[in-house]
C-alpha atoms as a PDB file:
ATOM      1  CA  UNK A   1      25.521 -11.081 -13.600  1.00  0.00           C
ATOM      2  CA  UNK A   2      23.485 -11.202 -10.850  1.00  0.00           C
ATOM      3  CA  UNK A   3      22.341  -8.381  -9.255  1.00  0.00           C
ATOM      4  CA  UNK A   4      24.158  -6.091  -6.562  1.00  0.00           C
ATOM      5  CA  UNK A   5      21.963  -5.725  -3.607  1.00  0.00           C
ATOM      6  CA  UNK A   6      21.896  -2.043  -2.063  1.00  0.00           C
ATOM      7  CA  UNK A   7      22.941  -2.329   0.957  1.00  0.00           C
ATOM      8  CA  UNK A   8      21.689   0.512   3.406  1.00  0.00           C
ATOM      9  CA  UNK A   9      20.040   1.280   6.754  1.00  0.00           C
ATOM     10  CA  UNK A  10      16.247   2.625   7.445  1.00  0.00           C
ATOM     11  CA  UNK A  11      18.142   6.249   8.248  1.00  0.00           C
ATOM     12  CA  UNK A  12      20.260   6.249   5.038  1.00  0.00           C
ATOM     13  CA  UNK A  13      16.286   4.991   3.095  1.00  0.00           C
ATOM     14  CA  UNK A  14      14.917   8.020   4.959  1.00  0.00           C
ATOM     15  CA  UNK A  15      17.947  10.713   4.286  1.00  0.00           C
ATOM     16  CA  UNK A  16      16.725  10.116   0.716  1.00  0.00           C
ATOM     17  CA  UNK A  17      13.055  10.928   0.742  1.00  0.00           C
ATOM     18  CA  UNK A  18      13.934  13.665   3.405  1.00  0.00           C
ATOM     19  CA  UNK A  19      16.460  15.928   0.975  1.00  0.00           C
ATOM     20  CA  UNK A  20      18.581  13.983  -1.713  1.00  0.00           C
ATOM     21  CA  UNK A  21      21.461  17.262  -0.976  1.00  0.00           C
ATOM     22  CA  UNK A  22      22.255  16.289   2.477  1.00  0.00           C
ATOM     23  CA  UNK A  23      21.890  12.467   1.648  1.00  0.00           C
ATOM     24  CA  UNK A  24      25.311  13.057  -0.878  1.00  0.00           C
ATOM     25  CA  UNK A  25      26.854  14.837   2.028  1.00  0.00           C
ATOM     26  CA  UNK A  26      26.375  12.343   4.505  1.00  0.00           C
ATOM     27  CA  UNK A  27      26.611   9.155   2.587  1.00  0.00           C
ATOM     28  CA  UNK A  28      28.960  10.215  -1.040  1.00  0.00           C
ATOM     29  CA  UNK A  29      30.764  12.890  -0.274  1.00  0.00           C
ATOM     30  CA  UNK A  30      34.706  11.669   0.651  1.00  0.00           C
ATOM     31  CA  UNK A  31      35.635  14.134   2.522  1.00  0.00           C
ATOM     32  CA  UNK A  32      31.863  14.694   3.631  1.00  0.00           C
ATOM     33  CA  UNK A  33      31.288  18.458   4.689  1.00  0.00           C
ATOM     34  CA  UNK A  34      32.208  19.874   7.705  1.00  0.00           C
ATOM     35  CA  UNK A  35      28.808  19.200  10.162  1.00  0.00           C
ATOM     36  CA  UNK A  36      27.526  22.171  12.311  1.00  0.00           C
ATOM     37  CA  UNK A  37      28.032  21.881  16.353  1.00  0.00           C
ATOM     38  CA  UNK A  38      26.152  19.438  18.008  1.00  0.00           C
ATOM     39  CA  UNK A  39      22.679  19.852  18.320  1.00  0.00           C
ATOM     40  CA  UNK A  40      21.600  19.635  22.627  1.00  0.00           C
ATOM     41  CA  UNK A  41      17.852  18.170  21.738  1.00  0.00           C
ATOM     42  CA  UNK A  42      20.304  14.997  20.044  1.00  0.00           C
ATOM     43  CA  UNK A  43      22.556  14.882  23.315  1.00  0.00           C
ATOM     44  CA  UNK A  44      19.465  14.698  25.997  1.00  0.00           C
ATOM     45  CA  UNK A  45      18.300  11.908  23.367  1.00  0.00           C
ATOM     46  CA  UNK A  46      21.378   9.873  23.300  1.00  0.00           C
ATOM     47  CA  UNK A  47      22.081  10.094  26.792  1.00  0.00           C
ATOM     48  CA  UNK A  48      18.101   8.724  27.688  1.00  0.00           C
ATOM     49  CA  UNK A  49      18.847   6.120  25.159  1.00  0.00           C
ATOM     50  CA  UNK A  50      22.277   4.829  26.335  1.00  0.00           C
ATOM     51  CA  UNK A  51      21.137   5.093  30.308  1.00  0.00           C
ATOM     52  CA  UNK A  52      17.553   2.752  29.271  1.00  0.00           C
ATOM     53  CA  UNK A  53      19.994   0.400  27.318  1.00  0.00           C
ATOM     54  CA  UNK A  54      22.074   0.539  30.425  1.00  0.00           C
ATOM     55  CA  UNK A  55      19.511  -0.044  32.760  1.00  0.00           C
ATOM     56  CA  UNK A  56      18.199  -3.057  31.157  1.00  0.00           C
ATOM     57  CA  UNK A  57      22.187  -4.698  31.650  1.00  0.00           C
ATOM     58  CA  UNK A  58      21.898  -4.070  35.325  1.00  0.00           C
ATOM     59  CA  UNK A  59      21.092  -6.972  37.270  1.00  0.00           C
ATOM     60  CA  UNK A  60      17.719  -7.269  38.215  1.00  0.00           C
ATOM     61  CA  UNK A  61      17.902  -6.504  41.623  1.00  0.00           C
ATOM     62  CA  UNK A  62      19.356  -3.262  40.417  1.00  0.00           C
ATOM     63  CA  UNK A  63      16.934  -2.302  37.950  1.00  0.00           C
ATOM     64  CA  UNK A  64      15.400   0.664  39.919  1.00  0.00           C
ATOM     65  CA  UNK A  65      14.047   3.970  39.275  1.00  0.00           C
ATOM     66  CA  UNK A  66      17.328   5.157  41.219  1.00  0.00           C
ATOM     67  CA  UNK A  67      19.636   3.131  39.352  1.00  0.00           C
ATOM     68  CA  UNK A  68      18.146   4.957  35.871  1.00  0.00           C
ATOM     69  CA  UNK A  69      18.794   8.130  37.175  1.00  0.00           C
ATOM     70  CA  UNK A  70      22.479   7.682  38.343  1.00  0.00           C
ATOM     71  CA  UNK A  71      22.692   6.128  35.075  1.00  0.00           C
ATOM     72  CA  UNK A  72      21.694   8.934  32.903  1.00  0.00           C
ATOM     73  CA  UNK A  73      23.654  11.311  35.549  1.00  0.00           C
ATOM     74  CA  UNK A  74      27.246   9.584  34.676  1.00  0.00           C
ATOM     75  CA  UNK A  75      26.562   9.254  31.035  1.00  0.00           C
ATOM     76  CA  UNK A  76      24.971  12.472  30.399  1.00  0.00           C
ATOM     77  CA  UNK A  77      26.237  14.028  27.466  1.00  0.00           C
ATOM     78  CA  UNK A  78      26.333  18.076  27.964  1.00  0.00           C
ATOM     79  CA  UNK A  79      27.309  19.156  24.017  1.00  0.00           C
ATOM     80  CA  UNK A  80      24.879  22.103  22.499  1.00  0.00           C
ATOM     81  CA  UNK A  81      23.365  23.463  25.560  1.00  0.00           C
ATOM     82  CA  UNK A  82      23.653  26.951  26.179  1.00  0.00           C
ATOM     83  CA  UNK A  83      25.860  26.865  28.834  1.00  0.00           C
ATOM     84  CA  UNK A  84      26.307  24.262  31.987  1.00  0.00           C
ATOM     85  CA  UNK A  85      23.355  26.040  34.116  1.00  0.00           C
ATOM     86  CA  UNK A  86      20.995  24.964  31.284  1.00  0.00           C
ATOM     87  CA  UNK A  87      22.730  21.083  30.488  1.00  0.00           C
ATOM     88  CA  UNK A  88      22.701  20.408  34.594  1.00  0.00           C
ATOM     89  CA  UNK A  89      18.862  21.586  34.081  1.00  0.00           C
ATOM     90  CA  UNK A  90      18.340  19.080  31.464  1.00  0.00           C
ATOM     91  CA  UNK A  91      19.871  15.951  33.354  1.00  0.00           C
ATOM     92  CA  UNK A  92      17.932  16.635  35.869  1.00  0.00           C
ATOM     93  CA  UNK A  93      14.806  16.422  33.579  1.00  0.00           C
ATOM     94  CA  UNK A  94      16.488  13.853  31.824  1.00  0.00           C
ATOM     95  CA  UNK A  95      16.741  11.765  35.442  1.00  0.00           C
ATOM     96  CA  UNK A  96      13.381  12.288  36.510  1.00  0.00           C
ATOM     97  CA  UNK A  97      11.509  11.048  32.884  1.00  0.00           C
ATOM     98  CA  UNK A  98      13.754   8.306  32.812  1.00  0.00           C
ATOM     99  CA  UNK A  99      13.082   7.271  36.483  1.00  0.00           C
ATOM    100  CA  UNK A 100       9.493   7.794  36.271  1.00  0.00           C
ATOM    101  CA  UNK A 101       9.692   5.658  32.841  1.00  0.00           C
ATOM    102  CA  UNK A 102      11.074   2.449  34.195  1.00  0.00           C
ATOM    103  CA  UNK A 103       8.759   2.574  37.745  1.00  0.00           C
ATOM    104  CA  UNK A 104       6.356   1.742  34.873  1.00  0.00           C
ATOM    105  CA  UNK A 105       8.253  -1.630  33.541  1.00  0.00           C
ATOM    106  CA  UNK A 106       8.662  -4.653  34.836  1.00  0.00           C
ATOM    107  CA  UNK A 107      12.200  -5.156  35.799  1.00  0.00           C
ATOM    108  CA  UNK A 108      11.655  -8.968  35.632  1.00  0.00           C
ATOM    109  CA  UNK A 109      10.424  -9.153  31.614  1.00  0.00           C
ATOM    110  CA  UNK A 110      13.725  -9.854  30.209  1.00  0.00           C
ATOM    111  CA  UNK A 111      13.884  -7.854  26.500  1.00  0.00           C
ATOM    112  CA  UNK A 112      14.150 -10.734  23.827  1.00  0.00           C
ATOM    113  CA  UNK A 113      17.000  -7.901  22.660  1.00  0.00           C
ATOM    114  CA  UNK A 114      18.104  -4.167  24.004  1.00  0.00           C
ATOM    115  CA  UNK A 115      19.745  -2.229  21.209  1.00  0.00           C
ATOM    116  CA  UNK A 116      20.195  -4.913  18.911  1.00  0.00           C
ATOM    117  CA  UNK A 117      21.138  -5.058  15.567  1.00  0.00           C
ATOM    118  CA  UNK A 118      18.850  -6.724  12.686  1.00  0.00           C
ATOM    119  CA  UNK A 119      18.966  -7.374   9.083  1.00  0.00           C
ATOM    120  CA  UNK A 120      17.109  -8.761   6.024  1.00  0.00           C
ATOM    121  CA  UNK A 121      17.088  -9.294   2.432  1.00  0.00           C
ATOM    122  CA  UNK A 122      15.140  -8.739  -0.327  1.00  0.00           C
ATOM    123  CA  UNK A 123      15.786  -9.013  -4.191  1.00  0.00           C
ATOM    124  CA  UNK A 124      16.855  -5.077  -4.110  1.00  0.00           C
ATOM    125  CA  UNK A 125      17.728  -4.608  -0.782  1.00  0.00           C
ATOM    126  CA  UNK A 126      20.017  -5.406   2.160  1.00  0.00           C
ATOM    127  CA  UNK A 127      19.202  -3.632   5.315  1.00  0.00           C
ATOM    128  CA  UNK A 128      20.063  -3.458   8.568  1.00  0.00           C
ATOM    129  CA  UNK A 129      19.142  -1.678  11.501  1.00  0.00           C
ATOM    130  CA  UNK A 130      19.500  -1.323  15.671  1.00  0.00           C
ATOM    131  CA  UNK A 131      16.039  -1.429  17.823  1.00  0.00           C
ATOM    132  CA  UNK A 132      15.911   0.446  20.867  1.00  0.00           C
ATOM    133  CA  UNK A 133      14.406  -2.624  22.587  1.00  0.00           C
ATOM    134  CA  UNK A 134      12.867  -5.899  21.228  1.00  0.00           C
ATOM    135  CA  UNK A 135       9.716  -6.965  23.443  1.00  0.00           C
ATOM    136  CA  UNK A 136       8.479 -10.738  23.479  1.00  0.00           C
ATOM    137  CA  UNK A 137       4.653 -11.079  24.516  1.00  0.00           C
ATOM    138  CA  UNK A 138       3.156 -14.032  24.166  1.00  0.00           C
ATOM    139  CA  UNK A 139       4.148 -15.312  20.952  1.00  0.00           C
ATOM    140  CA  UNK A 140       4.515 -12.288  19.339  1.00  0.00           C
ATOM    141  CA  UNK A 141       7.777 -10.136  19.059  1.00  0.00           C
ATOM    142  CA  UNK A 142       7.400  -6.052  19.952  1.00  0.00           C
ATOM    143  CA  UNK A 143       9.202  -3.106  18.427  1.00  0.00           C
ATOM    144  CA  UNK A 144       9.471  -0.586  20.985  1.00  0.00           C
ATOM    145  CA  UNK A 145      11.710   2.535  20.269  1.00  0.00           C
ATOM    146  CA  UNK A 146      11.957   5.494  22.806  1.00  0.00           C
ATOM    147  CA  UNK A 147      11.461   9.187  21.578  1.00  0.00           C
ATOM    148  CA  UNK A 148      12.209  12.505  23.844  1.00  0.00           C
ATOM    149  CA  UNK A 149      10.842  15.055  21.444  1.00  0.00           C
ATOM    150  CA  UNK A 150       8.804  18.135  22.286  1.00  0.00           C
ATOM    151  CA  UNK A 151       5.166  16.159  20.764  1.00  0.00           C
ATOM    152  CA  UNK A 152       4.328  13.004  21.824  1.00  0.00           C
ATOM    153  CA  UNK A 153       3.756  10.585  18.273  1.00  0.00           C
ATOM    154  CA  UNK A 154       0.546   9.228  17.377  1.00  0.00           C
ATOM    155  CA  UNK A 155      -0.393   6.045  15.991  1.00  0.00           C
ATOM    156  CA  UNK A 156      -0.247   7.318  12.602  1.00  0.00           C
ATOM    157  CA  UNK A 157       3.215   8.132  12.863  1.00  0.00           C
ATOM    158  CA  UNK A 158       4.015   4.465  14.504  1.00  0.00           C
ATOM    159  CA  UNK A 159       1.617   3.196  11.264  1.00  0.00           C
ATOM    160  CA  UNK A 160       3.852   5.124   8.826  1.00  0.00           C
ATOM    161  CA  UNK A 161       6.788   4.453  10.149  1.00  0.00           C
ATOM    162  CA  UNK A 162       9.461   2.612   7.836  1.00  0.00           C
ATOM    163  CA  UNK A 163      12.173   2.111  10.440  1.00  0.00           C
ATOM    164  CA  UNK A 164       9.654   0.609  12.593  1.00  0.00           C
ATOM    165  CA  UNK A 165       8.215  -1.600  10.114  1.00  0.00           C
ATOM    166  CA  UNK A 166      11.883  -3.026   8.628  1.00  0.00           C
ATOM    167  CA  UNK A 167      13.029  -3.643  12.003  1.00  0.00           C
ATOM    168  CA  UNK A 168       9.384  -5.677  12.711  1.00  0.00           C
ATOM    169  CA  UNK A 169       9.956  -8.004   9.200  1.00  0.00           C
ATOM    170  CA  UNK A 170      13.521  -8.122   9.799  1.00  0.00           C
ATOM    171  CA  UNK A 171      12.937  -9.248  13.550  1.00  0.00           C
ATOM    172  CA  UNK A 172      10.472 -11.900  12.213  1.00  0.00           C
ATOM    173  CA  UNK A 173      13.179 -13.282   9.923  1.00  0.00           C
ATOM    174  CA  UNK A 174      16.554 -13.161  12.081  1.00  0.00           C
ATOM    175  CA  UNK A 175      14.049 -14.846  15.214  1.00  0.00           C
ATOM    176  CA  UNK A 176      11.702 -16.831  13.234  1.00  0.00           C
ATOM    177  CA  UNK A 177       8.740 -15.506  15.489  1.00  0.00           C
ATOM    178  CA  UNK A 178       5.991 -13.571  14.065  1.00  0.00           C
ATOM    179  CA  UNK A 179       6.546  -9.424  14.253  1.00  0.00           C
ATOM    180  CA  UNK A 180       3.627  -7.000  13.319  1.00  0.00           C
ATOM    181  CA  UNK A 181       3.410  -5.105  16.327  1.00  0.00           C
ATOM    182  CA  UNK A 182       5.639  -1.655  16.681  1.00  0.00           C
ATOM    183  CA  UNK A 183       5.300   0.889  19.646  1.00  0.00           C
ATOM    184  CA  UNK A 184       6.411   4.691  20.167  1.00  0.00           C
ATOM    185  CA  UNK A 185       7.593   5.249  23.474  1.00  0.00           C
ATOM    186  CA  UNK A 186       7.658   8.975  24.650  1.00  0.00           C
ATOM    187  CA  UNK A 187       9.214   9.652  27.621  1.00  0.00           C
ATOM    188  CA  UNK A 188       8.133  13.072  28.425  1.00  0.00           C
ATOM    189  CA  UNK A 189       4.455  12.684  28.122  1.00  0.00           C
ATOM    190  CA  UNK A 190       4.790   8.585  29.125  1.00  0.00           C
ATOM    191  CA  UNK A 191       2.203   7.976  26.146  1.00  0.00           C
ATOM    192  CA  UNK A 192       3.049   5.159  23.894  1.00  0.00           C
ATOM    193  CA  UNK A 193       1.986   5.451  20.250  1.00  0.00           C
ATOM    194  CA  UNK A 194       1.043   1.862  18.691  1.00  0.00           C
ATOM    195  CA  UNK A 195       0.674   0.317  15.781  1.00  0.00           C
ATOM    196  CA  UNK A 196      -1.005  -3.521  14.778  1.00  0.00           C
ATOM    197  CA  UNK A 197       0.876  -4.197  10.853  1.00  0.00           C
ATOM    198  CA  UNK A 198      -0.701  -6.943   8.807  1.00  0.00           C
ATOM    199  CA  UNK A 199       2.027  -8.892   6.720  1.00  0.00           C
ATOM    200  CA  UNK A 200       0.256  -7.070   3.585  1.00  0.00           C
ATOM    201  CA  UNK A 201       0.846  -3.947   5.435  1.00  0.00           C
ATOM    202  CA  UNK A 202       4.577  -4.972   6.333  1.00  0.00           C
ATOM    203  CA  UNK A 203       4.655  -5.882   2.892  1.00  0.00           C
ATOM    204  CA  UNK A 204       3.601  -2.349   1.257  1.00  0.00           C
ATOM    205  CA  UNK A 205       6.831  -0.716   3.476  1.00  0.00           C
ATOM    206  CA  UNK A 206       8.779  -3.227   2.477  1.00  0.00           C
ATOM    207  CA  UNK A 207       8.123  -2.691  -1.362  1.00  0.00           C
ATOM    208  CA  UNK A 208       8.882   0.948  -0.687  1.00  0.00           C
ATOM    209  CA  UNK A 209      12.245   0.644   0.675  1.00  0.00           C
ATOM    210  CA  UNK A 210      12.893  -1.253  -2.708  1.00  0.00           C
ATOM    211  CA  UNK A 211      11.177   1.669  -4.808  1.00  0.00           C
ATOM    212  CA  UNK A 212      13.584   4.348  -2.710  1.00  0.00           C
ATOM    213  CA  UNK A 213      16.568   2.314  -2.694  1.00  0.00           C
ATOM    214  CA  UNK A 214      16.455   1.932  -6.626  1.00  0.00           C
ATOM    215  CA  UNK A 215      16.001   5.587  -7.025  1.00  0.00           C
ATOM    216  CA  UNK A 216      18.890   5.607  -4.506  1.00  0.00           C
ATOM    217  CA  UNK A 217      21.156   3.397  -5.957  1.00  0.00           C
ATOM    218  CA  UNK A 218      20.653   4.738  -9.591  1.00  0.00           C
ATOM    219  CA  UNK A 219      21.963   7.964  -8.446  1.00  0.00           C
ATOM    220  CA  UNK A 220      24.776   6.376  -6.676  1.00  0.00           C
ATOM    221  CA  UNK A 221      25.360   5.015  -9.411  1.00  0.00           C
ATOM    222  CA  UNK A 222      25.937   8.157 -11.489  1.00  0.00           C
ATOM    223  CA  UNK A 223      27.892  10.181  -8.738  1.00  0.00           C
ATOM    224  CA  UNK A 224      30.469   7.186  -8.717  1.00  0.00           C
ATOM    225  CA  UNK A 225      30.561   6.990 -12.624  1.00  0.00           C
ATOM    226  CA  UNK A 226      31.315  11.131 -12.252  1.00  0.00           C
ATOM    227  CA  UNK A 227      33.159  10.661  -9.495  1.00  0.00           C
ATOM    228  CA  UNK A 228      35.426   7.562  -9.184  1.00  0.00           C
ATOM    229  CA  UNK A 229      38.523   9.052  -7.115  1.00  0.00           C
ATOM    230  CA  UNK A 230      36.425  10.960  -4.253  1.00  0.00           C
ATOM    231  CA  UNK A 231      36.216   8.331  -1.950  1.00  0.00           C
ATOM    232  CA  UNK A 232      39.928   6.613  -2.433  1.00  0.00           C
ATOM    233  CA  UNK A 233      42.606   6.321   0.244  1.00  0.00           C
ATOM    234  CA  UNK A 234      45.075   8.821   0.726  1.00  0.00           C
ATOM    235  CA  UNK A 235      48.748   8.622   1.872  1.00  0.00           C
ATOM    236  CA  UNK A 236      49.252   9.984   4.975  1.00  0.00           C
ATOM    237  CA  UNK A 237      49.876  14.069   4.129  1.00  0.00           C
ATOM    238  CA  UNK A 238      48.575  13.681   1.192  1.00  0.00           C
ATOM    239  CA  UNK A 239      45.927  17.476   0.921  1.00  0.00           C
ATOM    240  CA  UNK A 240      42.352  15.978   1.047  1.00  0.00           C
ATOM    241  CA  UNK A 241      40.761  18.171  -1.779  1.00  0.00           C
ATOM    242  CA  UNK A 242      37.021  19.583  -1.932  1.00  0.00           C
ATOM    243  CA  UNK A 243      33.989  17.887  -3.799  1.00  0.00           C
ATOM    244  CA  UNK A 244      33.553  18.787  -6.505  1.00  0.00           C
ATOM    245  CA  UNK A 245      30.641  17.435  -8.033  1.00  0.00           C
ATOM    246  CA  UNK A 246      29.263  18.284 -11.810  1.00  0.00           C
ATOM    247  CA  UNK A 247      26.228  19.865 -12.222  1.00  0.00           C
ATOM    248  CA  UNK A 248      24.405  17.755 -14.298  1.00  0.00           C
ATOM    249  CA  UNK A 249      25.377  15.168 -11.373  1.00  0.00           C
ATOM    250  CA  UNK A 250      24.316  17.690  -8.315  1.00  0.00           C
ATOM    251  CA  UNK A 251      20.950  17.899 -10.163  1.00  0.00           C
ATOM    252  CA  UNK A 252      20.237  14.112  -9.245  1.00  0.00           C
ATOM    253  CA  UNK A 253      20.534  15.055  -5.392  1.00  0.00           C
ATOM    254  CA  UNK A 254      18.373  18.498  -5.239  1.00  0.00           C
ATOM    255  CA  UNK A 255      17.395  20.006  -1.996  1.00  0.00           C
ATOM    256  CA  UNK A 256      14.385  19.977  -0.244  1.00  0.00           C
ATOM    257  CA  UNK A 257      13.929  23.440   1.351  1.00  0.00           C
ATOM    258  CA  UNK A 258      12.052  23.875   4.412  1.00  0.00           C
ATOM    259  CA  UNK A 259      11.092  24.264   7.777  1.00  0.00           C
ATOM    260  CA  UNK A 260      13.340  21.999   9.355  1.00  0.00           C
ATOM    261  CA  UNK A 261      16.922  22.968   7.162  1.00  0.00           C
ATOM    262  CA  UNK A 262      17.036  25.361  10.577  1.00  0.00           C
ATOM    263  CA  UNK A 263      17.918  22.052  12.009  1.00  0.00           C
ATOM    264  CA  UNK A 264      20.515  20.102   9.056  1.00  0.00           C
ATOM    265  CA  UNK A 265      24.027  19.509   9.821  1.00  0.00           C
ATOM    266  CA  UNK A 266      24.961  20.420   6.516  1.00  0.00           C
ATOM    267  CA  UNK A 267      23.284  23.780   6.194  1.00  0.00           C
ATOM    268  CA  UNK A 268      26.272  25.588   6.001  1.00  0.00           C
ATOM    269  CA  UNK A 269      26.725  24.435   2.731  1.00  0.00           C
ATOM    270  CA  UNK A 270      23.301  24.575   1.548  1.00  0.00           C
ATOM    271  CA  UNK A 271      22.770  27.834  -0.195  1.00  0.00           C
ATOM    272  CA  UNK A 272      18.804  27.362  -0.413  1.00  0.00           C
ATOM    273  CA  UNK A 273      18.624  25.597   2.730  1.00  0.00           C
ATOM    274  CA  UNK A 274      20.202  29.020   4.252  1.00  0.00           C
ATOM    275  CA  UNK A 275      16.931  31.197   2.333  1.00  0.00           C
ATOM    276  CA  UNK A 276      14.433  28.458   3.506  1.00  0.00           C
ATOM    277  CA  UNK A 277      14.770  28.849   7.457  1.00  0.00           C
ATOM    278  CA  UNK A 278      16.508  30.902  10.320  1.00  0.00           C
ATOM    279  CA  UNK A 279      19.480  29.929  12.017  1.00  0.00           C
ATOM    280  CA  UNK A 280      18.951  28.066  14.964  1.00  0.00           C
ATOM    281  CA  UNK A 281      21.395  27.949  18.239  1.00  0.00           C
ATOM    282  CA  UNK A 282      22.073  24.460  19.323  1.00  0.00           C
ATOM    283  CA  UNK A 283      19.756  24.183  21.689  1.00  0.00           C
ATOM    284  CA  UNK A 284      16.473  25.535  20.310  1.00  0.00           C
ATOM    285  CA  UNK A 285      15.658  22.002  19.250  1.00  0.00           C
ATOM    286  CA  UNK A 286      15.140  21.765  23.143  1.00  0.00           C
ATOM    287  CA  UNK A 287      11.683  21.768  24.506  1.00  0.00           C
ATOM    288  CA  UNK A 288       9.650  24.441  26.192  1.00  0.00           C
ATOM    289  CA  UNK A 289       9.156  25.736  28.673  1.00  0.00           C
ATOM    290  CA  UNK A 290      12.386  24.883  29.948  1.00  0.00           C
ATOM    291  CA  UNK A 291      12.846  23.403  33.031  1.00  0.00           C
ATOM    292  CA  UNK A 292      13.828  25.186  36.350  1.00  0.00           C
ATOM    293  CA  UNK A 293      17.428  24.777  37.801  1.00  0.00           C
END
């Protein structure tokens, strides 16, 4: 028989090497846990994402710094701040980076793509993924994905990067052009992290997705086998029971304690995860200093 391909996304490859625990709650799990509330650092992140993706749809004589800013003004998303002084703060920052971000672009350099969805395969793998924005210079395609965290990335980080480097060989493939360059854009600092791959270099991330995704799909593999009625439909009514999951099957998806389980949706139902960091409010992901009102 041949071969079942595991079919994922960079984010689902990543929620694996990050913590195996919160990849079964986010990806096997049917119900999956109750999340947390809403974390503000993700809302001032989607709403700079969705207003750049907006801004590029405008018609050119409307791509403006102004435009950007009324644009991340109506779709500002105000979940996990403190209270509305401190989200109305946060647009406001939110307007001015984004403004200040596109004065630097020219308005007139169509994106070969804005938000769009790639995939490839590979004798393991099928993955897909959705790139902020896909640049054509010259004759080479450019990965460019916008960040709004508190440090600005470095090239080793847009070097590393496996996201960045499946979206590059799976650009090259769906667009037949060649791919190797991939660029962090962050928009409170306006540096841009970049990276030059090789296609051996492309190659090496590539063979790693396959080495994860086998691990990956193993233990799939076993939950289901444990497991085979979790995920089924239910009438509607119908009591949705709990997880329960056998040990000798929870052992395949241990936690990784640390630092940033302060920040996991699931940590609620993470005993360790609890002991390894404090509790965080929703918007301590945010920043500092914060910005005046």
């Amino acid at each position: 028989m041949p071969r079942r391909l595991y079919s994922c996304t960079p984010s689902r490859l990543n929620s694996w090497l990050d913590c195996r625990r919160r990849y079964r709650f986010a990806y096997l799990d049917r119900p999956a846990p109750p999340k947390g509330p809403p974390w503000a650092h993700n809302s001032v992140g989607a709403s700079v994402h969705n207003a750049l993706a907006a801004w590029w749809r405008e018609p050119y004589e409307r791509r403006t710094p102004m435009t950007a800013a009324i644009l991340v003004s109506n779709g500002w998303i105000a979940e996990g701040f403190r209270d509305q002084e401190q989200s109305l703060a946060w647009r406001d920052r939110a307007r001015d980076m984004v403004s200040a971000y596109v004065a630097t672009l020219d308005a007139a350099d169509e994106p070969v793509g804005v938000e769009r969805t790639v995939a490839t395969r590979t004798a393991v793998i099928a993955v897909s993924g959705r790139i902020d924005r896909l640049d054509r210079r010259g004759d080479e395609l450019v990965v460019v994905d916008y960040k709004t965290g508190r440090r600005p990335p470095g090239p080793d980080e847009a070097r590393s990067s496996l996201a960045l480097a499946i979206y590059a060989v799976a650009s090259s493939r769906v667009l037949r052009r060649s791919c190797h360059r991939v660029e962090l854009h962050h928009l409170p600092s306006g540096q841009v992290a970049e990276w030059e791959h090789t296609d051996e270099t492309l190659a090496r991330h590539i063979g790693r997705a396959e080495q994860i995704a086998e691990e990956a799909s193993a233990a799939d593999e076993a939950y289901r086998e444990r497991l085979p009625a979790s995920g089924r439909r239910r009438p509607p009514g119908e009591p949705v029971p709990g997880v329960v999951v056998p040990p000798e099957v929870d052992a395949l998806f241990p936690p990784s304690p640390g630092p940033i389980c302060s920040y996991c949706d699931f940590r609620r139902h993470c005993p360790e995860g609890q002991v390894a960091a404090p509790d965080r409010s929703p918007w301590d992901g945010l920043a500092t200093p914060e910005p005046a009102v």
